[in-house]
C-alpha atoms as a PDB file:
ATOM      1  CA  UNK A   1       0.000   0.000   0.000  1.00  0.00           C
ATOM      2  CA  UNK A   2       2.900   2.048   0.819  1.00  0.00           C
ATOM      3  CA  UNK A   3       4.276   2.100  -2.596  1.00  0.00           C
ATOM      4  CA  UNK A   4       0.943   3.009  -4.228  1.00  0.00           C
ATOM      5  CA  UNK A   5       0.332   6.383  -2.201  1.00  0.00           C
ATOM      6  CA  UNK A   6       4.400   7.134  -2.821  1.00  0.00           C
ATOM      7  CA  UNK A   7       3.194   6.679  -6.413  1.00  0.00           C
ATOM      8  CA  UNK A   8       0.057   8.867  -6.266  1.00  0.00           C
ATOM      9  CA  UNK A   9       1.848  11.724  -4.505  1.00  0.00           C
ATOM     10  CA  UNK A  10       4.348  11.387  -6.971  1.00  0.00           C
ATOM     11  CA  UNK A  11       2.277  11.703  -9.889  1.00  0.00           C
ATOM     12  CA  UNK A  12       0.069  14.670  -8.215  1.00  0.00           C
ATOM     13  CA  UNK A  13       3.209  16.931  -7.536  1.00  0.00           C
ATOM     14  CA  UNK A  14       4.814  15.902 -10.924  1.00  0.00           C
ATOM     15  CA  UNK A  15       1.599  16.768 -13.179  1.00  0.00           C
ATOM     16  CA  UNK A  16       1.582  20.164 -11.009  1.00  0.00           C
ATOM     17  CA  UNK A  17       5.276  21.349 -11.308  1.00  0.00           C
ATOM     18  CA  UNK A  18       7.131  22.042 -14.235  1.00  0.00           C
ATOM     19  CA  UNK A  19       9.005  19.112 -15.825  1.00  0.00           C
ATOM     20  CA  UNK A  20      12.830  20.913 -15.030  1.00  0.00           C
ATOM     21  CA  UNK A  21      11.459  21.290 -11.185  1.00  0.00           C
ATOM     22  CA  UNK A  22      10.301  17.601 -11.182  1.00  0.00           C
ATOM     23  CA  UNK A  23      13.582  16.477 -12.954  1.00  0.00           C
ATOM     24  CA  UNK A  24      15.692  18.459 -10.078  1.00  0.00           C
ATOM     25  CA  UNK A  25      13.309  17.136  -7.497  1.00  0.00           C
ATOM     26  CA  UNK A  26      14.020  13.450  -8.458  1.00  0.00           C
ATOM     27  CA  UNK A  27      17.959  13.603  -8.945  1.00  0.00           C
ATOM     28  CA  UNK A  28      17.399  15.323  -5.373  1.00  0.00           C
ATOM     29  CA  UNK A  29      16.014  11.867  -4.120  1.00  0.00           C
ATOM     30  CA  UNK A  30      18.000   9.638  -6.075  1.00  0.00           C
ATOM     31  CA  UNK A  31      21.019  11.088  -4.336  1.00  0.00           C
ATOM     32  CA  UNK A  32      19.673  10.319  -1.020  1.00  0.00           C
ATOM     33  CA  UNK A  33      18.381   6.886  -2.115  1.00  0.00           C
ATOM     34  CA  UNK A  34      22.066   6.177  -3.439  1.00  0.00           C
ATOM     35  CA  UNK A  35      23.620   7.120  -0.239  1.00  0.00           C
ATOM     36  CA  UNK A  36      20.991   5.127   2.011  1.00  0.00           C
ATOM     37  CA  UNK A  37      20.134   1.904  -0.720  1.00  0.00           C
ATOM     38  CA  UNK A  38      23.386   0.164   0.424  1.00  0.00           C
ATOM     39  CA  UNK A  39      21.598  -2.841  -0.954  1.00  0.00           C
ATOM     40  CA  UNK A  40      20.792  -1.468  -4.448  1.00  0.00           C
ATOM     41  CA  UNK A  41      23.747   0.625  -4.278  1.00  0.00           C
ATOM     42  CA  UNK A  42      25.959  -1.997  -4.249  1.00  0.00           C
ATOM     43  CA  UNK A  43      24.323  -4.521  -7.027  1.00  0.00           C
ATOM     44  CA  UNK A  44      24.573  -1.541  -9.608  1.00  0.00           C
ATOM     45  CA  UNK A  45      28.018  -1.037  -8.511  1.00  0.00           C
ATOM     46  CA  UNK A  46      28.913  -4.405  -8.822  1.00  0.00           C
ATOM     47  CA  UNK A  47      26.644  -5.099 -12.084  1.00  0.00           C
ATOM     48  CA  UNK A  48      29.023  -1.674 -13.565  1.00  0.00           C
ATOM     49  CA  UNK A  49      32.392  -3.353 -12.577  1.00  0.00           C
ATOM     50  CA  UNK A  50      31.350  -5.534 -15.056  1.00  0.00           C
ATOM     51  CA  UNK A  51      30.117  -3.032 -17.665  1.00  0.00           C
ATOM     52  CA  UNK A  52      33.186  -0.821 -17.372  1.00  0.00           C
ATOM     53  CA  UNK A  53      35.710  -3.198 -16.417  1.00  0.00           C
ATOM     54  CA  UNK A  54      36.797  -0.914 -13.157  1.00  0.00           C
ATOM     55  CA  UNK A  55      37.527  -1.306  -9.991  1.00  0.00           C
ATOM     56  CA  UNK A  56      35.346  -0.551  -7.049  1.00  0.00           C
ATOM     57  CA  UNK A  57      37.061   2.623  -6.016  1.00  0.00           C
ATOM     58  CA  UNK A  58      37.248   3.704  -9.322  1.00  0.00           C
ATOM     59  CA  UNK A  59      35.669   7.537 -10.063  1.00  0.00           C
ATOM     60  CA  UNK A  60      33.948   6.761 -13.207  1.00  0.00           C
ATOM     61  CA  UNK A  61      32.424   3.515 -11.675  1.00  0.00           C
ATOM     62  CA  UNK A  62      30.701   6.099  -8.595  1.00  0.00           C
ATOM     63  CA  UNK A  63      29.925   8.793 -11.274  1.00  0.00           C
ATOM     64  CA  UNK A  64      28.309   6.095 -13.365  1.00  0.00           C
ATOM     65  CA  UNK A  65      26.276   4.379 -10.389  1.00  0.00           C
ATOM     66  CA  UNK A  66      24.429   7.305  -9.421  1.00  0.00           C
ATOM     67  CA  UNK A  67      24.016   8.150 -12.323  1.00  0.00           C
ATOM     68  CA  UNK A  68      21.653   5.134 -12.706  1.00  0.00           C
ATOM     69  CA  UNK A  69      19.103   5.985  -9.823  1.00  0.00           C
ATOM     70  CA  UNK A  70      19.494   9.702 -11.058  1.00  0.00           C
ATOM     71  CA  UNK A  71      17.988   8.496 -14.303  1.00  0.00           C
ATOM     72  CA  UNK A  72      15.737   5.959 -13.071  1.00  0.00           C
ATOM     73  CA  UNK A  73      14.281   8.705 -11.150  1.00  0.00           C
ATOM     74  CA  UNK A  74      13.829  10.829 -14.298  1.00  0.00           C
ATOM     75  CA  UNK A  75      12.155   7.994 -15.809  1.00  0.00           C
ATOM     76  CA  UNK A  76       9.536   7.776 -12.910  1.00  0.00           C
ATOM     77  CA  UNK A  77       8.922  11.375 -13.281  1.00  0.00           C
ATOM     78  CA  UNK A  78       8.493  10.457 -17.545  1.00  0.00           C
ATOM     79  CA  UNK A  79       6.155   7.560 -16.474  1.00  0.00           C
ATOM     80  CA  UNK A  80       3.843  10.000 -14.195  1.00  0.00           C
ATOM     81  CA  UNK A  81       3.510  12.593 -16.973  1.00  0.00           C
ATOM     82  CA  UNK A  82       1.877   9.980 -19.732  1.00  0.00           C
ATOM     83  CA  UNK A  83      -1.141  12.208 -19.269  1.00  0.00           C
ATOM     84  CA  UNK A  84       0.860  15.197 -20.788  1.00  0.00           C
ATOM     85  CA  UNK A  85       2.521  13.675 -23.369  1.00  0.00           C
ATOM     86  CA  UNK A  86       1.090  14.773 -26.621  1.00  0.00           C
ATOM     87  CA  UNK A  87       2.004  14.309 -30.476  1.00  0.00           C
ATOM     88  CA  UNK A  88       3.933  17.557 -29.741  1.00  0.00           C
ATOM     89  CA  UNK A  89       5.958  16.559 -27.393  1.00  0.00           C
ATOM     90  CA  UNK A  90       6.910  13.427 -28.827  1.00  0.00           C
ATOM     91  CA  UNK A  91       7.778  15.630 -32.383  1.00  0.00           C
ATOM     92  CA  UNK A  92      10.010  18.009 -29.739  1.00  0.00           C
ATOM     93  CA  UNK A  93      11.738  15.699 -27.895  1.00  0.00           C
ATOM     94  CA  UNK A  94      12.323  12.497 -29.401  1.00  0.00           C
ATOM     95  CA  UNK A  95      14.136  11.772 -32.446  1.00  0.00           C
ATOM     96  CA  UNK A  96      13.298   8.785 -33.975  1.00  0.00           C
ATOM     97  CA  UNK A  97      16.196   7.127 -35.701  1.00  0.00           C
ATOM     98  CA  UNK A  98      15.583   4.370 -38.192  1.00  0.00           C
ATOM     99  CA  UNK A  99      11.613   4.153 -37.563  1.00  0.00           C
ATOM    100  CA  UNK A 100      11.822   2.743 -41.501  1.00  0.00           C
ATOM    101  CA  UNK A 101      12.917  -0.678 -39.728  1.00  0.00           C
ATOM    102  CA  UNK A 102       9.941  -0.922 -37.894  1.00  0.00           C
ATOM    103  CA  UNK A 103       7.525  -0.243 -41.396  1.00  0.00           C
ATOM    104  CA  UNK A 104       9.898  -3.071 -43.466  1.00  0.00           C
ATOM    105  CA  UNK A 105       9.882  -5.700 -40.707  1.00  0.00           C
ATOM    106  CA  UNK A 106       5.664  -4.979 -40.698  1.00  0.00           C
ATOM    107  CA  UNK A 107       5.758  -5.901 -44.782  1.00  0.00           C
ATOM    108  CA  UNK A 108       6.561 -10.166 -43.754  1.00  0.00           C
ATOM    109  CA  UNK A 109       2.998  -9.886 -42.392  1.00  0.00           C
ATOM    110  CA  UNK A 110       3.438 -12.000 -39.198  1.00  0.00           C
ATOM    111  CA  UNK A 111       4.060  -8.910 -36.516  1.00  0.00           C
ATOM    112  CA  UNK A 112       7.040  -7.509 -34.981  1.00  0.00           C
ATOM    113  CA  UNK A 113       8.882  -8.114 -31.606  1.00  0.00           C
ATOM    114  CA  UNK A 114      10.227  -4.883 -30.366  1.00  0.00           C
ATOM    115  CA  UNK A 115      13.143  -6.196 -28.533  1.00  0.00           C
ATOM    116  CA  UNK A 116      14.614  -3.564 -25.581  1.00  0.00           C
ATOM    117  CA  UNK A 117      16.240  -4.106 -22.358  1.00  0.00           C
ATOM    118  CA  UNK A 118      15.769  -2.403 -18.840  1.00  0.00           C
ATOM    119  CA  UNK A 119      17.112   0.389 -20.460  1.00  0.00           C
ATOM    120  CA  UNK A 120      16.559   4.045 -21.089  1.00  0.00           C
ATOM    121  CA  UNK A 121      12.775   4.571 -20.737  1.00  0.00           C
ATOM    122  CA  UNK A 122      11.277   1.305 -22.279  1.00  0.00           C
ATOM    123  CA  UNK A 123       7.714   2.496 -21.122  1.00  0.00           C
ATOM    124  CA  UNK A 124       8.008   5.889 -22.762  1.00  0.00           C
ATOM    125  CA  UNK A 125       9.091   4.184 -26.021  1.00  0.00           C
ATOM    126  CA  UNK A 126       5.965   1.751 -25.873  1.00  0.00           C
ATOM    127  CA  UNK A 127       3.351   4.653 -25.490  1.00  0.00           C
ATOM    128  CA  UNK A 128       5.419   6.604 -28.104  1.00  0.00           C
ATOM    129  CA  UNK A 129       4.647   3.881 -30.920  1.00  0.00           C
ATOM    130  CA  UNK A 130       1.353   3.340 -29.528  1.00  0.00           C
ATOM    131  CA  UNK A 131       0.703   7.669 -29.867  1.00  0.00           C
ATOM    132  CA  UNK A 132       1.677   7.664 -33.425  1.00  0.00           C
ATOM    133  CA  UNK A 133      -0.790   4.585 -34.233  1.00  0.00           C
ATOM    134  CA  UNK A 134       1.001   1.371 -34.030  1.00  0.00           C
ATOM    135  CA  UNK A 135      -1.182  -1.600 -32.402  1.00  0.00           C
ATOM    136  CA  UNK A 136       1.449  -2.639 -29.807  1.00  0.00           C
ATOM    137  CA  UNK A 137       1.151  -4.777 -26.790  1.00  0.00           C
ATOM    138  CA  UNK A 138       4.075  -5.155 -24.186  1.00  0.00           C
ATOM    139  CA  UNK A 139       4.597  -8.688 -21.680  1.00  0.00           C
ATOM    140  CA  UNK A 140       4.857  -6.565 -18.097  1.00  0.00           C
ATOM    141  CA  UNK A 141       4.875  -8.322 -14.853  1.00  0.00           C
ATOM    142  CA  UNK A 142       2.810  -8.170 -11.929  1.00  0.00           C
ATOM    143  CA  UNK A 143       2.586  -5.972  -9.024  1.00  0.00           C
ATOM    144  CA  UNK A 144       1.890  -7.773  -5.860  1.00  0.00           C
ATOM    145  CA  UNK A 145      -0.425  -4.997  -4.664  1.00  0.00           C
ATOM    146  CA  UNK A 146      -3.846  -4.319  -6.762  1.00  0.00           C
ATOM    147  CA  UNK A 147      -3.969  -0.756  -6.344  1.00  0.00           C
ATOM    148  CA  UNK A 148      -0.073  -0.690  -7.428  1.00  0.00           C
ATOM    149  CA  UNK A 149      -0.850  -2.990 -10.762  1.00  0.00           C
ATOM    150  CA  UNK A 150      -3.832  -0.984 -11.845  1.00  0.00           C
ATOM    151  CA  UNK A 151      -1.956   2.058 -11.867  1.00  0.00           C
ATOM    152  CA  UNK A 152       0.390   0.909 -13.768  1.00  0.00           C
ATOM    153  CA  UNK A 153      -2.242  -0.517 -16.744  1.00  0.00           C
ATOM    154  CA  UNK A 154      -3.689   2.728 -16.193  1.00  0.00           C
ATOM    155  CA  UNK A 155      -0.631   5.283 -17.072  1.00  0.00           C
ATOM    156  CA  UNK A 156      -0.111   2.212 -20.026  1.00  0.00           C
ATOM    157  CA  UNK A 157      -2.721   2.039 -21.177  1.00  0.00           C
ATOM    158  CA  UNK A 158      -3.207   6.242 -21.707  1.00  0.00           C
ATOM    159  CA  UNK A 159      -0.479   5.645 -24.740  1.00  0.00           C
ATOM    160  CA  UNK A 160      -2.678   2.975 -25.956  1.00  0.00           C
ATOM    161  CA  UNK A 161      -0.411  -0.039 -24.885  1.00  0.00           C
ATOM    162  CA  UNK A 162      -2.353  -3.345 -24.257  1.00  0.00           C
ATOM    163  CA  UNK A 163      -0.424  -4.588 -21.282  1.00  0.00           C
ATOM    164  CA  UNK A 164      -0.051  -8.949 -21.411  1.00  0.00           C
ATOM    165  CA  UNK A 165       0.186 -10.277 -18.068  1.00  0.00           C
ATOM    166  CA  UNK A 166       3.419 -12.482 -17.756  1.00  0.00           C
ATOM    167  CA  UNK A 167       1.603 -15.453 -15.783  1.00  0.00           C
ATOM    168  CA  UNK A 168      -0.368 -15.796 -18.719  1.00  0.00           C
ATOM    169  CA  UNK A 169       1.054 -14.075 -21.899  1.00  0.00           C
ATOM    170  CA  UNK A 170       1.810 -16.882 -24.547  1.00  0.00           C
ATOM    171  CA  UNK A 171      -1.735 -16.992 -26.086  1.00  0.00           C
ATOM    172  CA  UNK A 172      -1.669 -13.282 -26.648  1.00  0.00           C
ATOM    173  CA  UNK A 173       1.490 -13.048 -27.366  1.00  0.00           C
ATOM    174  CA  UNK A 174       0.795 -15.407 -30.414  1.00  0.00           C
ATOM    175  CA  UNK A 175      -2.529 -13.361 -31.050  1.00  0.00           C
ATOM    176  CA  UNK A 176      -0.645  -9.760 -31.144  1.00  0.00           C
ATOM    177  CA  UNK A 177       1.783 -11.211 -33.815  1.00  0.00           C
ATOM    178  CA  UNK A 178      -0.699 -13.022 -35.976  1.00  0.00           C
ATOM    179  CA  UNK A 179      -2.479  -9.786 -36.204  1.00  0.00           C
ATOM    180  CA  UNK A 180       0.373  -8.360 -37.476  1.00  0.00           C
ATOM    181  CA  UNK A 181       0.898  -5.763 -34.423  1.00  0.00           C
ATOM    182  CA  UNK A 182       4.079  -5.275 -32.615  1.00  0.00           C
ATOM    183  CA  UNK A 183       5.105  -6.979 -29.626  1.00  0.00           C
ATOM    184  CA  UNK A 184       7.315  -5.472 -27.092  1.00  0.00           C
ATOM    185  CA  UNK A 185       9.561  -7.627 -24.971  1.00  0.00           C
ATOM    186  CA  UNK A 186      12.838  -7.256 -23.022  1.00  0.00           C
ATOM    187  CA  UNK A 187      15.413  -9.478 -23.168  1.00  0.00           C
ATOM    188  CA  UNK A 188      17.978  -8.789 -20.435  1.00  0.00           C
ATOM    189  CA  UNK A 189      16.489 -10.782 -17.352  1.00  0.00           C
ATOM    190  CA  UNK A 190      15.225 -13.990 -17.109  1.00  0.00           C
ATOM    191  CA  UNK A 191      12.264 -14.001 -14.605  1.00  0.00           C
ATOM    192  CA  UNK A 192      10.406 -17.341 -16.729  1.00  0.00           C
ATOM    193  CA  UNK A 193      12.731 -20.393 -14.825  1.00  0.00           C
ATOM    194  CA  UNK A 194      13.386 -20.987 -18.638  1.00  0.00           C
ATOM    195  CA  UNK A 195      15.978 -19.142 -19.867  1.00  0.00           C
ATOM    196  CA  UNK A 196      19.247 -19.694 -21.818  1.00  0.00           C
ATOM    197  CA  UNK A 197      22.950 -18.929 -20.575  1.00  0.00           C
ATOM    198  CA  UNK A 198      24.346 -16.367 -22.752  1.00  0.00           C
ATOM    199  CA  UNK A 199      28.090 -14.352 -22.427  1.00  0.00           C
ATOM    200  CA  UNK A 200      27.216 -10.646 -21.816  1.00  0.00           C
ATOM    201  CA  UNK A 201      30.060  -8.277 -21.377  1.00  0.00           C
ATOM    202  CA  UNK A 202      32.409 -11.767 -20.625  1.00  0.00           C
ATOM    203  CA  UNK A 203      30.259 -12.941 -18.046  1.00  0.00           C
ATOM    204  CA  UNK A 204      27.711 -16.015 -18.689  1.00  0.00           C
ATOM    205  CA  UNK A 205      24.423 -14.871 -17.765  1.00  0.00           C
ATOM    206  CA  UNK A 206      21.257 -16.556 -18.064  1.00  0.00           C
ATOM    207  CA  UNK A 207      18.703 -14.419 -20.089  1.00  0.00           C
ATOM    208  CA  UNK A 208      15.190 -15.186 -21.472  1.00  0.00           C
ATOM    209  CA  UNK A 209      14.557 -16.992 -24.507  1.00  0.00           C
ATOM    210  CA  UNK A 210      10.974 -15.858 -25.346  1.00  0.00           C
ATOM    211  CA  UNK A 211      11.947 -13.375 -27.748  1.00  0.00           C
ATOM    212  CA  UNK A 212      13.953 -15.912 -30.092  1.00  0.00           C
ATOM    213  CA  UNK A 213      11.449 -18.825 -29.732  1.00  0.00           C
ATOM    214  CA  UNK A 214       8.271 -16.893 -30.296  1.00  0.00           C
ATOM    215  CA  UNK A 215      10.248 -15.522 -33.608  1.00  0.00           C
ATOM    216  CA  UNK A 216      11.326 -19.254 -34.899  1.00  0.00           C
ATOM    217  CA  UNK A 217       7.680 -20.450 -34.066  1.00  0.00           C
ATOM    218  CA  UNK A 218       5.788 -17.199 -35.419  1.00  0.00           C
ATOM    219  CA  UNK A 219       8.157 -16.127 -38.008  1.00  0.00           C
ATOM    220  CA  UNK A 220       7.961 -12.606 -36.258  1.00  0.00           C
ATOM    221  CA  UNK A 221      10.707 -10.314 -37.438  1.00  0.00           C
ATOM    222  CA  UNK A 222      12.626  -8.737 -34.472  1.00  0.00           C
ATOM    223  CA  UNK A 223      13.580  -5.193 -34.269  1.00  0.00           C
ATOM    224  CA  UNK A 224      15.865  -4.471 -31.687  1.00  0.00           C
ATOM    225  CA  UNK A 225      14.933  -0.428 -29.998  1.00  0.00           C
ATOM    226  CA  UNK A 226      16.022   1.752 -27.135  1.00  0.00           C
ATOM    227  CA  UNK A 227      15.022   5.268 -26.053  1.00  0.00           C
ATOM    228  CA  UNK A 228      17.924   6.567 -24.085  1.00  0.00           C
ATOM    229  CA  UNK A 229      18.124  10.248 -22.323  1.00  0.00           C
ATOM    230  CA  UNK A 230      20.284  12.604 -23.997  1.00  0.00           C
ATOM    231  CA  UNK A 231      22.292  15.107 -21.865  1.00  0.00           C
ATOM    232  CA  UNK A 232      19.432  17.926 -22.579  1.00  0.00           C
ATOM    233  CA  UNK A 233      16.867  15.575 -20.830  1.00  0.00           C
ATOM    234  CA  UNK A 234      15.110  15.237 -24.881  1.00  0.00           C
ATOM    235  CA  UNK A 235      15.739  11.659 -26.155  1.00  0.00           C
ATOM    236  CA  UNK A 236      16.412   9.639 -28.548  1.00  0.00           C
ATOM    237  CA  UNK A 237      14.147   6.415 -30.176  1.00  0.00           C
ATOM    238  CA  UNK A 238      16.787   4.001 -31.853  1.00  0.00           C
ATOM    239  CA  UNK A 239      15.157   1.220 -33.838  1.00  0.00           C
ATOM    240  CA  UNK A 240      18.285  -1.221 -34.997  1.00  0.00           C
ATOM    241  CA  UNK A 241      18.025  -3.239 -38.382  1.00  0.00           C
ATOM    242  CA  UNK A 242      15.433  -5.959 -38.393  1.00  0.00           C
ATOM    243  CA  UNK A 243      16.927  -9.728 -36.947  1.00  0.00           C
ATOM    244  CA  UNK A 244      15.018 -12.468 -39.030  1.00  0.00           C
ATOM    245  CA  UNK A 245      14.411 -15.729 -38.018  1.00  0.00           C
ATOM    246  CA  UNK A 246      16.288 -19.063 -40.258  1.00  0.00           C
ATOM    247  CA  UNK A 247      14.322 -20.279 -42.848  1.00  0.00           C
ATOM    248  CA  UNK A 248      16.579 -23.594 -42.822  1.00  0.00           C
ATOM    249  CA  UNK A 249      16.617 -24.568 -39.743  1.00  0.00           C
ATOM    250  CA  UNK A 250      14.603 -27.377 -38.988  1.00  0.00           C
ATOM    251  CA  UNK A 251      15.936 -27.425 -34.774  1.00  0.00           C
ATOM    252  CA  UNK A 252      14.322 -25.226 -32.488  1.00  0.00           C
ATOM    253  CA  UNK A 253      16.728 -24.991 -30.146  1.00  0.00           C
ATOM    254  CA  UNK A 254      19.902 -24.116 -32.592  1.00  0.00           C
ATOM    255  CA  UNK A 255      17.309 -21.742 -34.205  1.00  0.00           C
ATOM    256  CA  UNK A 256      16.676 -19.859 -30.975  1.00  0.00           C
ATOM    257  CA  UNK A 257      20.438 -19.733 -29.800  1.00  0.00           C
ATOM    258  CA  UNK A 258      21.127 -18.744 -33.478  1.00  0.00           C
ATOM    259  CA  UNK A 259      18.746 -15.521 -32.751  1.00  0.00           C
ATOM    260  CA  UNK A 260      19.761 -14.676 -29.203  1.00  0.00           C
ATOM    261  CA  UNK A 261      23.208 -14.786 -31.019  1.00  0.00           C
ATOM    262  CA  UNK A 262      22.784 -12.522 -33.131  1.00  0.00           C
ATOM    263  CA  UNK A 263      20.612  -9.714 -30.817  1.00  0.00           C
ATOM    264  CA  UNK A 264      22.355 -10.148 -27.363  1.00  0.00           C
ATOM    265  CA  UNK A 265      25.595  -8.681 -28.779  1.00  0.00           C
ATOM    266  CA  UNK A 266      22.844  -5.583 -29.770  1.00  0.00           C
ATOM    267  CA  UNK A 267      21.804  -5.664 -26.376  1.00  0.00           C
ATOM    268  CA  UNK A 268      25.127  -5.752 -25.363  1.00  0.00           C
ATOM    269  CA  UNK A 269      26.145  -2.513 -27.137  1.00  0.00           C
ATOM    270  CA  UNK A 270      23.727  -0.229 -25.890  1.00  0.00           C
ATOM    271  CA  UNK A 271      24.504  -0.931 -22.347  1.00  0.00           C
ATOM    272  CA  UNK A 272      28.201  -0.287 -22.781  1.00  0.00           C
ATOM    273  CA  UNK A 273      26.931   2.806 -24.694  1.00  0.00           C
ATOM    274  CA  UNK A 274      24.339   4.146 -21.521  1.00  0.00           C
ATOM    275  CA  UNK A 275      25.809   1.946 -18.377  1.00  0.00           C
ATOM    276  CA  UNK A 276      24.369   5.102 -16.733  1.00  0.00           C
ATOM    277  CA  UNK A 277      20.516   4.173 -17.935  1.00  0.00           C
ATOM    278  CA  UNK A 278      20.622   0.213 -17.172  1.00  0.00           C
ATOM    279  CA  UNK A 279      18.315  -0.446 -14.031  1.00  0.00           C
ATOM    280  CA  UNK A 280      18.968  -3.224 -12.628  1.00  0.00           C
ATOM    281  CA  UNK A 281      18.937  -3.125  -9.552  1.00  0.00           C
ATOM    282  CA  UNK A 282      19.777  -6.620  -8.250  1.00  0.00           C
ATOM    283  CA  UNK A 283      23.444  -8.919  -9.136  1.00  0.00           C
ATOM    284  CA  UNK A 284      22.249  -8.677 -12.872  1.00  0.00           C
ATOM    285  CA  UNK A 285      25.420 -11.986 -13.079  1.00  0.00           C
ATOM    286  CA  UNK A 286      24.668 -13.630  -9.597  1.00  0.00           C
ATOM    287  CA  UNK A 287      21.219 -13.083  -8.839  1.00  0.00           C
ATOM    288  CA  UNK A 288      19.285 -15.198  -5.539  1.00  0.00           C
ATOM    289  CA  UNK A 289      16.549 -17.157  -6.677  1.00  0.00           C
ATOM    290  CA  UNK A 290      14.624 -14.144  -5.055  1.00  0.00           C
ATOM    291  CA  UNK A 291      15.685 -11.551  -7.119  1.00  0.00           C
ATOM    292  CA  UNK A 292      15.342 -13.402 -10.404  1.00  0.00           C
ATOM    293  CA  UNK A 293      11.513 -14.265  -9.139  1.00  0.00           C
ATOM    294  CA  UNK A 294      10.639 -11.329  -7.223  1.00  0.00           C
ATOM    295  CA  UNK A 295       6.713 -11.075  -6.771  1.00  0.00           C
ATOM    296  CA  UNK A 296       6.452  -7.174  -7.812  1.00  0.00           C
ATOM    297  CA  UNK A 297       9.388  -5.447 -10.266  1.00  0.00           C
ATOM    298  CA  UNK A 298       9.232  -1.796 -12.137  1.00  0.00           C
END
């Protein structure tokens, strides 16, 4: 219940200052809830050893860790303001690089998996395609708390996302790309108990599969995206070259690891490129069995 009235008051003082004020306000928090998350803190810290090949003491590394719960705050204050995000602001503020990708992947007829990571602001980017008239539909997992989940369908749903459920996604999953409508998933933690190991940035890692099976199975092209911040708090929408599924192979499982080979490096990329932006929040390489299957995530 907490959560959902920190939420609310959140959302109230956001929609009711100007967006520079709530951007200061929220780095103002984030600082604090660097210094005092010793928890969080130090998973992001050690997830960005990793990233940046430093050591712990290192400036950089420090610079770069806050600068993830300074952004992840940012993105909260993004997420509250769905109400106020117009065709305007979207022509304004976000430059959309390579949105061709998404209109050639659309021509094989059997949808399009818009594949991102925990990275940037994923949620803005949904409601973005969703503004400018794409059908999309995004797997999200459940908040514990009722009041918590709603509200996050709700502020979804205002950018004309259909949110999937992840307890029970496959069927519309399947129906989404049949229709020919895009799909979004992200591919950079495994919370299914049926994922694949993978090396990412020299470390194995197991990630999720879903993306690369439901393209063998569906023939869905996938388009790898990512709306990262830019230094003047505008942003920009990257949509990479379309990833098509084999044709030849007749083995699902070398199919799939023959995808996920070819879009985890992608994946890859952009968090070297924005360690800054990647939440995670846990020991992305050694996670507990808790933190890969935590009952409510962001």
């Amino acid at each position: 219940m907490i959560f959902y009235v920190l939420y609310r008051i959140g959302q109230i003082l956001t929609l009711n200052s100007p967006l520079k004020f709530s951007y200061r306000a929220a780095v103002l928090l984030a600082d604090i809830q660097y210094l005092m998350g010793f928890k969080e803190r130090r998973a992001v810290t050690e997830n960005l050893k990793t990233v940046l090949a430093k050591p712990s003491q290192d400036d950089e590394l420090r610079r770069t860790a806050r600068d993830v719960f300074r952004n992840f705050a940012k993105y909260l204050v993004d997420f509250f303001r769905f109400s106020r995000i117009s065709a305007r602001y979207i022509k304004e503020f976000i430059k959309l690089d390579g949105l061709s990708n998404i209109e050639d992947a659309l021509k094989s007829g059997k949808g399009v998996i818009m594949l991102s990571a925990h990275l940037g602001n994923w949620e803005l980017g949904a409601f973005v395609l969703g503004t400018l008239g794409y059908p999309i539909s995004a797997v999200v997992l459940t908040h514990r708390n009722v009041k918590v989940n709603n509200f996050f369908k709700n502020q979804r749903a205002m950018g004309k996302l259909k949110s999937i459920e992840f307890g029970a996604a496959l069927r519309d999953c399947y129906k989404a790309l049949k229709n020919n409508e895009l799909l979004a998933l992200l591919g950079d933690r495994d919370f299914s108990r049926n994922g694949l190991p993978v090396v990412f940035c020299g470390k194995s890692v197991v990630v999720p599969k879903g993306p690369a099976a439901l393209s063998y199975r569906t023939g869905a092209v996938i388009v790898p995206s990512f709306i990262t911040r830019n230094n003047d708090d505008t942003f920009t929408f990257a949509f990479e070259k379309p990833i098509l599924p084999p044709v030849t192979v007749n083995d699902e499982e070398a199919a799939i690891k023959d995808i996920m080979g070819r879009y985890i490096p992608v994946i890859e990329s952009y968090v070297r490129r924005y360690p800054g932006q990647w939440y995670v929040f846990r020991d992305f390489w050694n996670p507990t069995n808790e933190e890969l299957y935590p009952d409510t995530v962001i």
